[in-house]
C-alpha atoms as a PDB file:
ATOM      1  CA  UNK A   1       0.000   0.000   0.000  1.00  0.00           C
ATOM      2  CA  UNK A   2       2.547   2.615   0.936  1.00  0.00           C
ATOM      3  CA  UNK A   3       4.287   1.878  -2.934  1.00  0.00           C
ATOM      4  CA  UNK A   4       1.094   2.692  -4.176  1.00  0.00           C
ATOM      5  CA  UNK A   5       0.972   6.213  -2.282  1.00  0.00           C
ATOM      6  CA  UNK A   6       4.439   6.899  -2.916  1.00  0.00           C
ATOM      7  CA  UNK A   7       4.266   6.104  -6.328  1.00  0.00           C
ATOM      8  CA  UNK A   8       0.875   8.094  -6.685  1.00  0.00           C
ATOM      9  CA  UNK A   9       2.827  11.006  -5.071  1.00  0.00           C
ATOM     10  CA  UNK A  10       5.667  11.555  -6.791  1.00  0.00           C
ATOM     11  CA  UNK A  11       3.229  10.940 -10.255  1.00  0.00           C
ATOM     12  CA  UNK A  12       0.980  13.660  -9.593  1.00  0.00           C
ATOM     13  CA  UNK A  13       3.727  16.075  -7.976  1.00  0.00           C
ATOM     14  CA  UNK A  14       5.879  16.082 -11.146  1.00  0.00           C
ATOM     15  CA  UNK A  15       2.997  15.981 -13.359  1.00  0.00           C
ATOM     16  CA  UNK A  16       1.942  19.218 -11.480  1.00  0.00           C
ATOM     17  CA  UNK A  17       5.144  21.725 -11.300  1.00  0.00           C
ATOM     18  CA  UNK A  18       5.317  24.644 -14.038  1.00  0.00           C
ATOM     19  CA  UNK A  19       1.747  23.619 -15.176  1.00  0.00           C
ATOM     20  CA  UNK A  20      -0.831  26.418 -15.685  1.00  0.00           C
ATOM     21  CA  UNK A  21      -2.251  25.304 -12.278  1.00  0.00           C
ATOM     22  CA  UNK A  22       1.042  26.189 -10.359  1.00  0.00           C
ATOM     23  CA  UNK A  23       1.346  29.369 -12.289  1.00  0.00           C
ATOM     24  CA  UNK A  24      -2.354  30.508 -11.800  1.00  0.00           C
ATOM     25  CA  UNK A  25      -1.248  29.757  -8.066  1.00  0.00           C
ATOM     26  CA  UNK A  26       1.385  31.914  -7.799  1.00  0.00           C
ATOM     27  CA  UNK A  27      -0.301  34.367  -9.700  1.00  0.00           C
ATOM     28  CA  UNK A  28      -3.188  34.580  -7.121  1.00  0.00           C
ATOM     29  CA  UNK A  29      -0.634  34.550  -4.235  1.00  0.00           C
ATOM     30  CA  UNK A  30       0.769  37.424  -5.757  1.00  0.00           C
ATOM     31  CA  UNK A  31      -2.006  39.460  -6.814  1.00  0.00           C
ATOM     32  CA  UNK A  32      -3.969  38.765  -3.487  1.00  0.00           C
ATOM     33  CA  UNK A  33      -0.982  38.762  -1.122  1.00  0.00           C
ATOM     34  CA  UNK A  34      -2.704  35.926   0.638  1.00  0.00           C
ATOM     35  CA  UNK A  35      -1.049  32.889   0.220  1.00  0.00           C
ATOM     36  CA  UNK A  36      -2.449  30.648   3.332  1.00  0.00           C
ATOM     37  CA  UNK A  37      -5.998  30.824   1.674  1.00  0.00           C
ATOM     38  CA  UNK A  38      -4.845  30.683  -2.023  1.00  0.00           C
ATOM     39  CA  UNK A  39      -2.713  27.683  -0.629  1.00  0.00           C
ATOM     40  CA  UNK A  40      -6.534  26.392   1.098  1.00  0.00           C
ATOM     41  CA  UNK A  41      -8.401  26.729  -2.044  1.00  0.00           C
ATOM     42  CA  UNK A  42      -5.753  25.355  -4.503  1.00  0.00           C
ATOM     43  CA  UNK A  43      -5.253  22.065  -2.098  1.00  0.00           C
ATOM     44  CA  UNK A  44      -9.092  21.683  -1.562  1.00  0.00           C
ATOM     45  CA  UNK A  45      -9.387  21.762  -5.529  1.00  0.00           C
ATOM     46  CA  UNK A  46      -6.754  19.280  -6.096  1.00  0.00           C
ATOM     47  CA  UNK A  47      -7.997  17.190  -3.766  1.00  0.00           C
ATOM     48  CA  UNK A  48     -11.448  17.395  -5.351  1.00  0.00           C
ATOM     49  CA  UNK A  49     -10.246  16.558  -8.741  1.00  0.00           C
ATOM     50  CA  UNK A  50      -8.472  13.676  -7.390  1.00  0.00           C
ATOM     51  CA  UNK A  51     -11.490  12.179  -5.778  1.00  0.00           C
ATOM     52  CA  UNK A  52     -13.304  12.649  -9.328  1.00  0.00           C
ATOM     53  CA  UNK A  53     -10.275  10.316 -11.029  1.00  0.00           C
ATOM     54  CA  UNK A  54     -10.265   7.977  -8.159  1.00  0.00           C
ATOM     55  CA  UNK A  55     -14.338   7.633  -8.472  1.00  0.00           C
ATOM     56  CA  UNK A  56     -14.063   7.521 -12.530  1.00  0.00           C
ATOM     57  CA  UNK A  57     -11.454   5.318 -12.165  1.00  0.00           C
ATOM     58  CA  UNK A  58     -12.837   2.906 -10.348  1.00  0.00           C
ATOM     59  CA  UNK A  59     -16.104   2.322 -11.958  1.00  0.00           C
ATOM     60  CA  UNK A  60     -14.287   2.794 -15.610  1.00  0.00           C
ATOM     61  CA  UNK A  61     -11.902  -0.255 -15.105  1.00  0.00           C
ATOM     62  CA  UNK A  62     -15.134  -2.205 -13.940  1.00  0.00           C
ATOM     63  CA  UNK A  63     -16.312  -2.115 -17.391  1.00  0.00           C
ATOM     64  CA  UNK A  64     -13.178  -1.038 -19.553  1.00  0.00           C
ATOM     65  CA  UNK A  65      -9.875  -2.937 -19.590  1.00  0.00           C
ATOM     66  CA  UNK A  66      -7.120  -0.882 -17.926  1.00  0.00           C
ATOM     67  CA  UNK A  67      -4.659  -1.691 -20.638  1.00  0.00           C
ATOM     68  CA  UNK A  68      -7.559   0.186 -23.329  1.00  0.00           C
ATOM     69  CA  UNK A  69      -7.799   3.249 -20.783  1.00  0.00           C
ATOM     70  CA  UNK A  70      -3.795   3.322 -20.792  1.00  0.00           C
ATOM     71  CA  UNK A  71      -3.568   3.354 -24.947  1.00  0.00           C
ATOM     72  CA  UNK A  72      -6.580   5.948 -25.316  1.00  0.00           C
ATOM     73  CA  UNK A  73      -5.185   8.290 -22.736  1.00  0.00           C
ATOM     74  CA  UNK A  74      -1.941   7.690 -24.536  1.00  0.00           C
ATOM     75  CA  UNK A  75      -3.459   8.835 -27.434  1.00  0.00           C
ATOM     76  CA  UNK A  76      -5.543  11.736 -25.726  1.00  0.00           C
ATOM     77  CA  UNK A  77      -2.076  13.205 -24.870  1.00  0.00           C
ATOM     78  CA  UNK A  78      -0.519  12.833 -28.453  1.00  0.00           C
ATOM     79  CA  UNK A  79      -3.466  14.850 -29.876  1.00  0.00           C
ATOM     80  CA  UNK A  80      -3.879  17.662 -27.100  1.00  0.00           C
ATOM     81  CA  UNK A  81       0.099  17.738 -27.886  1.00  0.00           C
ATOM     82  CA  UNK A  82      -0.779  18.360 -31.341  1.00  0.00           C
ATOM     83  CA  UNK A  83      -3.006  20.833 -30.720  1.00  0.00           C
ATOM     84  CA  UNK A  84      -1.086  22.601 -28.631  1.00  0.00           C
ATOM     85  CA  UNK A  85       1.792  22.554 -30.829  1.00  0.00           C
ATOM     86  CA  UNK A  86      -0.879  24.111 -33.423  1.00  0.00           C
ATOM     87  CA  UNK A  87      -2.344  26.879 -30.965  1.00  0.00           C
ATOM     88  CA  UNK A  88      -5.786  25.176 -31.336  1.00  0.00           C
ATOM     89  CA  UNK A  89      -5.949  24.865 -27.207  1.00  0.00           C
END
């Protein structure tokens, strides 16, 4: 169990520096000069999210084969890449 949280951990806390969410942080922090509740409300929204993937999660692989939900999201990435790389997004 405690591979599966570390593992989880260090996923989603490299997955989350220098995105748009850590920027949109510190611009709040810095615009508000009020970090303790722009630290509240960014941890109570993370923590939100991840209870949505945990719930989809769960009741996806109940009906959809993990190794299908690993080579669509693969794919999901390649084309948001794309997109990005095109200034669709």
């Amino acid at each position: 169990m405690i591979k599966v949280i570390l593992s989880t951990f260090i996923l989603v806390f490299i997955a989350e520096l220098g995105d748009k969410t850590q920027l949109q942080t510190m611009l709040l922090t810095a615009k508000n000069n009020s970090p303790v509740p722009v630290f509240i409300g960014a941890s109570l929204a993370l923590v939100c999210s991840s209870i949505l993937g945990v719930f989809a999660g769960t009741y996806i692989t109940k009906h959809v084969p993990p190794n299908f939900i690993q080579n669509a999201a693969g794919i999901l990435f390649i084309i948001m890449g794309i997109l990005i790389l095109l200034n669709k997004i």
